[in-house]
Structures are given as C-alpha cells and as structure tokens.
PDB file of N, CA and C in Angstrom:
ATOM      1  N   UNK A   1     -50.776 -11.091  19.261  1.00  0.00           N
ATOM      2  CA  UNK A   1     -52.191 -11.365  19.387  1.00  0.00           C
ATOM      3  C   UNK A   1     -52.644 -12.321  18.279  1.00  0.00           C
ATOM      4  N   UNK A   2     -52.618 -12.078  16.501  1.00  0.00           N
ATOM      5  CA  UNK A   2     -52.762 -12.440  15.996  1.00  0.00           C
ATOM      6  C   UNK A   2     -51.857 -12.826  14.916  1.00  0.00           C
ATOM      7  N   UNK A   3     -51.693 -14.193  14.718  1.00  0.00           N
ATOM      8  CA  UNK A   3     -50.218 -14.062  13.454  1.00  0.00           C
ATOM      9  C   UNK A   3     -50.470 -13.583  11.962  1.00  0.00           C
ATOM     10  N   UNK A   4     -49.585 -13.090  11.649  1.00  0.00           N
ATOM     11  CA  UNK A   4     -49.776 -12.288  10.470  1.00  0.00           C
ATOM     12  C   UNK A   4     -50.424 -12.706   9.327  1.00  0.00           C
ATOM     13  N   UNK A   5     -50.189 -14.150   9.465  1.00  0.00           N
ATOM     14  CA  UNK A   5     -51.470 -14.884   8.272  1.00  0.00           C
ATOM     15  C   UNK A   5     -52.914 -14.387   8.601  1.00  0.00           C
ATOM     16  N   UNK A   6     -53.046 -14.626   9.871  1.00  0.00           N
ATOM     17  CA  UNK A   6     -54.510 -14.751  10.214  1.00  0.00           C
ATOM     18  C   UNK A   6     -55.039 -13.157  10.162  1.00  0.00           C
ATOM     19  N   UNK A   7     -53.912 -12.147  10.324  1.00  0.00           N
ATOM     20  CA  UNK A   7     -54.505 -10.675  10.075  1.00  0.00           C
ATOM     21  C   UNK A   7     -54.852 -10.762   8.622  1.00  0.00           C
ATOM     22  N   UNK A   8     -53.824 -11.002   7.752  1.00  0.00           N
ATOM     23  CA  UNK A   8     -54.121 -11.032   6.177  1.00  0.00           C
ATOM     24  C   UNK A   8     -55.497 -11.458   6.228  1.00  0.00           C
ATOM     25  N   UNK A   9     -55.668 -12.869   6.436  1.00  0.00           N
ATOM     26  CA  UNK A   9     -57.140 -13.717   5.719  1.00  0.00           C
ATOM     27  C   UNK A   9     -58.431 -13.084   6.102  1.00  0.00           C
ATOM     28  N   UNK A  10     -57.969 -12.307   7.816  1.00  0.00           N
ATOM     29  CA  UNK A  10     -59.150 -11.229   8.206  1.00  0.00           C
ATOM     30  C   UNK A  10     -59.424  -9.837   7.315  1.00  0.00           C
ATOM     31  N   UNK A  11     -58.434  -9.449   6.793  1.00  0.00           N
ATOM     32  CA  UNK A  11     -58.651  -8.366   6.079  1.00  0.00           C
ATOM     33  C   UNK A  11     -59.178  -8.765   4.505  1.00  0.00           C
ATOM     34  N   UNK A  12     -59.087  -9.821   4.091  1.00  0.00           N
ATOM     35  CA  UNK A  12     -59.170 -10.302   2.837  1.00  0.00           C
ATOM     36  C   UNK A  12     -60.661 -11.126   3.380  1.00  0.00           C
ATOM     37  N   UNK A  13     -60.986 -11.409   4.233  1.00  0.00           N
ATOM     38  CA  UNK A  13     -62.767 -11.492   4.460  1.00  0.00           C
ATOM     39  C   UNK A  13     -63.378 -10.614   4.600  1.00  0.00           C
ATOM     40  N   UNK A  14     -63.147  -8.945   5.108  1.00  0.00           N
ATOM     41  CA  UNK A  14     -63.927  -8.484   5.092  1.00  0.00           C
ATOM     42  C   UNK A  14     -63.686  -7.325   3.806  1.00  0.00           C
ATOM     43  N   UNK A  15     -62.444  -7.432   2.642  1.00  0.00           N
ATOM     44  CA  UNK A  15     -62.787  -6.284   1.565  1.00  0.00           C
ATOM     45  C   UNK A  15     -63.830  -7.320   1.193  1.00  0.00           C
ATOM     46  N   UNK A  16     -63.951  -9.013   1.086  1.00  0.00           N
ATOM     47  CA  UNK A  16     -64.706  -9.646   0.275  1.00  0.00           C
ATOM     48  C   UNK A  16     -65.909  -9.298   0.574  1.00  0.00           C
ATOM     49  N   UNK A  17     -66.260  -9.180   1.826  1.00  0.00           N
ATOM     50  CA  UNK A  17     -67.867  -8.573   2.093  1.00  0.00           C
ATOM     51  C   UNK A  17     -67.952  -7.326   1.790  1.00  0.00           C
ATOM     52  N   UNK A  18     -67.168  -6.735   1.688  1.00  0.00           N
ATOM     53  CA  UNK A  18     -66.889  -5.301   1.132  1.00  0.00           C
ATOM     54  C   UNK A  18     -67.722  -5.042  -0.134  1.00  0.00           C
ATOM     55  N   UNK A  19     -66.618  -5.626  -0.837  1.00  0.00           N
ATOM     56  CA  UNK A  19     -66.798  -6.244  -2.349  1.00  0.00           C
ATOM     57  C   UNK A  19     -68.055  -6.594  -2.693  1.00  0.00           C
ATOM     58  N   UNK A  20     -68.727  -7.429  -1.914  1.00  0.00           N
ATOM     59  CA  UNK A  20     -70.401  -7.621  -2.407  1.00  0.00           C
ATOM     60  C   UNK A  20     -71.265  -7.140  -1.965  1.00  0.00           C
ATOM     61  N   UNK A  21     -71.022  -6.230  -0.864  1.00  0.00           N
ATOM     62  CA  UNK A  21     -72.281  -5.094  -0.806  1.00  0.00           C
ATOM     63  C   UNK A  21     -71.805  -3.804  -1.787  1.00  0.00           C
ATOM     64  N   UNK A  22     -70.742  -3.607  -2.255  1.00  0.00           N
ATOM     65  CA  UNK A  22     -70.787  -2.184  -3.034  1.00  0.00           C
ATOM     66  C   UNK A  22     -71.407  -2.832  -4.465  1.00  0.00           C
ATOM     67  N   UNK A  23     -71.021  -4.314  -5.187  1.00  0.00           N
ATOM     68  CA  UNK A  23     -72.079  -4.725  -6.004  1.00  0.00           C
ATOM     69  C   UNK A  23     -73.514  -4.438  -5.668  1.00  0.00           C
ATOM     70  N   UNK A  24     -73.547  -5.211  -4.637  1.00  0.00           N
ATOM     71  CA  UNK A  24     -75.450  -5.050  -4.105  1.00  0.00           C
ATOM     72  C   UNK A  24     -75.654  -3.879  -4.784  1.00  0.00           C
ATOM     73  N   UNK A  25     -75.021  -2.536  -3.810  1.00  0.00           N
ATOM     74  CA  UNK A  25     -75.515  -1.184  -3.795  1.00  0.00           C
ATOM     75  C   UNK A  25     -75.401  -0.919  -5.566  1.00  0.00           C
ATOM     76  N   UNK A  26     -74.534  -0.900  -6.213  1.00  0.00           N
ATOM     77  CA  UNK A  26     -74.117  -0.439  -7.518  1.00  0.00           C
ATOM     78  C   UNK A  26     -75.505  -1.270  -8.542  1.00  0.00           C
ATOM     79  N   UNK A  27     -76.027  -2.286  -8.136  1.00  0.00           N
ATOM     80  CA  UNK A  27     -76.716  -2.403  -8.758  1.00  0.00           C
ATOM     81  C   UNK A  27     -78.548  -2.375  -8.565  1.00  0.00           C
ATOM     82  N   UNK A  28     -78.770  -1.977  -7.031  1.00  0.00           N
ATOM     83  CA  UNK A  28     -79.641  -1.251  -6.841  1.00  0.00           C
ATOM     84  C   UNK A  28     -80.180  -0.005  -6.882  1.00  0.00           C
ATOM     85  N   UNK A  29     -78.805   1.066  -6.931  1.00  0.00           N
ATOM     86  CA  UNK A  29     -79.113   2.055  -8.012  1.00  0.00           C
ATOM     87  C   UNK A  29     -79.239   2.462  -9.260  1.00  0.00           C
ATOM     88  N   UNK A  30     -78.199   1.244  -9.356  1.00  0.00           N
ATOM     89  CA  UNK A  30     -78.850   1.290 -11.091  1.00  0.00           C
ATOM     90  C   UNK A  30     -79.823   1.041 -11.163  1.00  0.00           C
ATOM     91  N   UNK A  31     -81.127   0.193 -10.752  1.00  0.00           N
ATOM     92  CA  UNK A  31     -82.374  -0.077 -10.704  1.00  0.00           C
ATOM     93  C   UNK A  31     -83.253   1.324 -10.507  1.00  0.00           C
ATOM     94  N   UNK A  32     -82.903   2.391  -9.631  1.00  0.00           N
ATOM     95  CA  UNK A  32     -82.962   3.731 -10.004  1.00  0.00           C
ATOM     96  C   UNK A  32     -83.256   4.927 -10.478  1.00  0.00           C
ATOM     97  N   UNK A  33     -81.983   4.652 -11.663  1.00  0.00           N
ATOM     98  CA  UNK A  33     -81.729   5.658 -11.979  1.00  0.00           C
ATOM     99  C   UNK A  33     -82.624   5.566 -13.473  1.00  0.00           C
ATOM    100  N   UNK A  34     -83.592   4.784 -13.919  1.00  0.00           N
ATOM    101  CA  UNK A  34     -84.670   5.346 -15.079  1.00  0.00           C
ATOM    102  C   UNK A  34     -85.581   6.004 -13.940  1.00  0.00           C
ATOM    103  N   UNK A  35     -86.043   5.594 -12.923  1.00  0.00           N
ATOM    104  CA  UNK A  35     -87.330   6.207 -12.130  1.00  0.00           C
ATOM    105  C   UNK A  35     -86.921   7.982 -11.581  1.00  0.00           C
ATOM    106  N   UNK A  36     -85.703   7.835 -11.789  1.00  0.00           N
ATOM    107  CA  UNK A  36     -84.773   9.061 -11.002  1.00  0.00           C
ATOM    108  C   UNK A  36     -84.958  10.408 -12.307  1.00  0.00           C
ATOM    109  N   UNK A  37     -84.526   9.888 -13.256  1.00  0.00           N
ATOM    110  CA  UNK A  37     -84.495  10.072 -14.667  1.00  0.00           C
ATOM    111  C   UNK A  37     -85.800  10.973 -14.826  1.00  0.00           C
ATOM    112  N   UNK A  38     -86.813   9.859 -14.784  1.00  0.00           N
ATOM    113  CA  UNK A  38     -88.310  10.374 -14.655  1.00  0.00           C
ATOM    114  C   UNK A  38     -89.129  11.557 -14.321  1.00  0.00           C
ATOM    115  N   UNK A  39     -88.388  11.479 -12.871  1.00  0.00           N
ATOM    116  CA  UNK A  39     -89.015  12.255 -12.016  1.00  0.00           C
ATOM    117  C   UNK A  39     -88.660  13.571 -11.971  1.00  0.00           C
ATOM    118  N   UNK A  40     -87.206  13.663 -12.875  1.00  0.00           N
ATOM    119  CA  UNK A  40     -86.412  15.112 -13.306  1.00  0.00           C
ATOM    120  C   UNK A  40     -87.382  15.200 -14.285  1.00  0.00           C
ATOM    121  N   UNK A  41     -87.600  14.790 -15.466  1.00  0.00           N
ATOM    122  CA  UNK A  41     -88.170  15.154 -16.587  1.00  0.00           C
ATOM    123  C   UNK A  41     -89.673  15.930 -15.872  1.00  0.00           C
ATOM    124  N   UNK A  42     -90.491  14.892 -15.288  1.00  0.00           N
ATOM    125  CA  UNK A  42     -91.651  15.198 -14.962  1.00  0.00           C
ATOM    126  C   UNK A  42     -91.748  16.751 -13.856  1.00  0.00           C
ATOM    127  N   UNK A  43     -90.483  16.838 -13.521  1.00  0.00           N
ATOM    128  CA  UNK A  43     -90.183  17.831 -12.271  1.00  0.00           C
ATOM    129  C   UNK A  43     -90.226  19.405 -13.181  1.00  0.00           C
ATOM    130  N   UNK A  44     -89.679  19.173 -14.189  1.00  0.00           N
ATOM    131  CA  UNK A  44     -89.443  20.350 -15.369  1.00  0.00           C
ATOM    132  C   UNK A  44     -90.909  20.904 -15.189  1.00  0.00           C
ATOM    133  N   UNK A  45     -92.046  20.388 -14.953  1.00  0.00           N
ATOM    134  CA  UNK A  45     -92.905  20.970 -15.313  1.00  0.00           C
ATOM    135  C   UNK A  45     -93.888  21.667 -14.249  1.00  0.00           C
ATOM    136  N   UNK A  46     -93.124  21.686 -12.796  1.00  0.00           N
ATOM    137  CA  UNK A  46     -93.398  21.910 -11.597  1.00  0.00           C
ATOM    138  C   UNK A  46     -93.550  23.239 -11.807  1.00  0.00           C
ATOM    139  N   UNK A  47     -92.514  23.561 -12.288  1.00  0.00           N
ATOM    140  CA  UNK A  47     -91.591  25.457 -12.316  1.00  0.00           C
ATOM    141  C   UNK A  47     -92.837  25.929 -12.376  1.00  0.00           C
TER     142      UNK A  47
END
C-alpha cells in the first residue's frame, strides 16, 4: 500500500503534531496553575 519510507515520514508528521499540541497544552496549564493555586487557598475558608 504504502512504501516504508512514506509510513516512516507519516508517523514522524504526526508525533510532530503530537509534539506541539502537548507544548500548547503544557503551557496552557501552566497559565493555570497560580489561578488553581488560588482558588485552593481561598477554598480553605469555605469549610
């Protein structure tokens, strides 16, 4: 179906998109995790 180069370069395009959405994600939670932080502290006082 496909020659073995062309499986490689397919699998090596999509860890690469892989690869830059787990950046994306890794650094939109880090964006986060002070508001996350927060909302524990402020939560302490729910009890």
């Amino acid at each position: 179906m496909f020659a073995v180069k062309a499986m490689g370069e397919d699998a090596l395009c999509v860890l690469g998109e892989y690869l830059k959405l787990y950046a994306r994600l890794q650094t939109d939670v880090g964006a986060e995790v002070p508001l996350v932080r927060d909302a524990m502290r402020w939560a302490v006082w729910l009890k």
